[in-house]
C-alpha atoms as a PDB file:
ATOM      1  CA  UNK A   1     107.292 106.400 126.227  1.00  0.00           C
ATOM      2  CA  UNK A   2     104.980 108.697 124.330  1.00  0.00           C
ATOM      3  CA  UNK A   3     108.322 109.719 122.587  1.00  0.00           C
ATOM      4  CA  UNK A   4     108.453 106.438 121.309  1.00  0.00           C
ATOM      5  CA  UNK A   5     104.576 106.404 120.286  1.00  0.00           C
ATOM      6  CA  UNK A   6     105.161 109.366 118.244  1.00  0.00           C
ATOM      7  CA  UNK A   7     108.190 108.198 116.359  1.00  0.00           C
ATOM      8  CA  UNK A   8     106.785 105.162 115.576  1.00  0.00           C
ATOM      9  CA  UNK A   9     103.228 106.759 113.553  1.00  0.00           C
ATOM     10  CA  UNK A  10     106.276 109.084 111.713  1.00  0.00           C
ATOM     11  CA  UNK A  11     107.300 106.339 110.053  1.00  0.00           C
ATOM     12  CA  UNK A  12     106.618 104.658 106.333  1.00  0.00           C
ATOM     13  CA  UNK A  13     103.037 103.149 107.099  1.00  0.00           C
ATOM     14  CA  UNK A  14     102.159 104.800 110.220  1.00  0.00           C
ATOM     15  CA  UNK A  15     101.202 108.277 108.326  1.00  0.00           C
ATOM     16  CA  UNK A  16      97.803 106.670 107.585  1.00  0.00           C
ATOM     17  CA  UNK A  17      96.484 106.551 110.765  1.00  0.00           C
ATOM     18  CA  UNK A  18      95.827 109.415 113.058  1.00  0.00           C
ATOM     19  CA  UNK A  19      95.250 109.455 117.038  1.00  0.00           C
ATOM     20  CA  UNK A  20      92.133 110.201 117.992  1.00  0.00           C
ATOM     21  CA  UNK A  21      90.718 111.477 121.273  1.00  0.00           C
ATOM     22  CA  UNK A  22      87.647 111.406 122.044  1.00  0.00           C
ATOM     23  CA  UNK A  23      85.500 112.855 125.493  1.00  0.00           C
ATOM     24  CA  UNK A  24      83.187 110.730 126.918  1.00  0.00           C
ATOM     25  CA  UNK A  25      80.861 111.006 129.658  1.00  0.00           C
ATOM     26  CA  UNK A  26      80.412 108.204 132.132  1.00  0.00           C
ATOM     27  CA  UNK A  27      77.478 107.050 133.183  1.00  0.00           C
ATOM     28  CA  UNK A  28      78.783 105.541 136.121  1.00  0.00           C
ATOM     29  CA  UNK A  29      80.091 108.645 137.984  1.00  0.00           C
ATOM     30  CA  UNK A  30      79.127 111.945 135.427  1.00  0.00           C
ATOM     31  CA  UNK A  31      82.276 112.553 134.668  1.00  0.00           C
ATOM     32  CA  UNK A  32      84.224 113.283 131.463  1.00  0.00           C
ATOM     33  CA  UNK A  33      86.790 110.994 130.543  1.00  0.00           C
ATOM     34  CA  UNK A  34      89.138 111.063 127.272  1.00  0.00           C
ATOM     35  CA  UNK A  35      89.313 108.076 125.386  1.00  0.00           C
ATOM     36  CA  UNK A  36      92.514 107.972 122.852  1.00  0.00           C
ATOM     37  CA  UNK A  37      92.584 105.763 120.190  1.00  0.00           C
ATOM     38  CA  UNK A  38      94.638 104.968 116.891  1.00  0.00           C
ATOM     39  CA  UNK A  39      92.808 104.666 113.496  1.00  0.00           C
ATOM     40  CA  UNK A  40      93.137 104.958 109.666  1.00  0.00           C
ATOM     41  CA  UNK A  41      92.577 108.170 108.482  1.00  0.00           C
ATOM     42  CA  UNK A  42      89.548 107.196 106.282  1.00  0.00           C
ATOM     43  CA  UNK A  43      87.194 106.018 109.461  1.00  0.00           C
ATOM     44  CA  UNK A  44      88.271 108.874 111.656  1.00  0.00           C
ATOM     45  CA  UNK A  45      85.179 110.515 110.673  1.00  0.00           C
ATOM     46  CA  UNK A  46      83.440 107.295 110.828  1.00  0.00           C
ATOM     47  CA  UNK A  47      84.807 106.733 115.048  1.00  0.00           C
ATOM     48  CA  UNK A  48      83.716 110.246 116.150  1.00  0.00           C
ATOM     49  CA  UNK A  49      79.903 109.612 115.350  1.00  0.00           C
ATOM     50  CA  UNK A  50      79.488 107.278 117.339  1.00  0.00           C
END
């Protein structure tokens, strides 16, 4: 499946967006989790501050 993911962003429109991982710590348990996410190149800046 992530095969298919990856092909798909290769593709005509999908170069403007980049996959973005992110670690977060959980309040719940203290542990780090990674949080992926797709977005347009220009906020990628923009999702990481928060």
């Amino acid at each position: 499946m992530a095969k298919k993911a990856v092909a798909s962003l290769q593709s005509g429109e999908g170069r403007s967006y980049a996959k973005v991982i992110k670690m977060v710590k959980s309040p719940k348990s203290g542990a780090y989790i990674f949080q992926e996410e797709i977005v347009h190149n220009e906020k990628v800046k923009e999702h990481l501050a928060k």
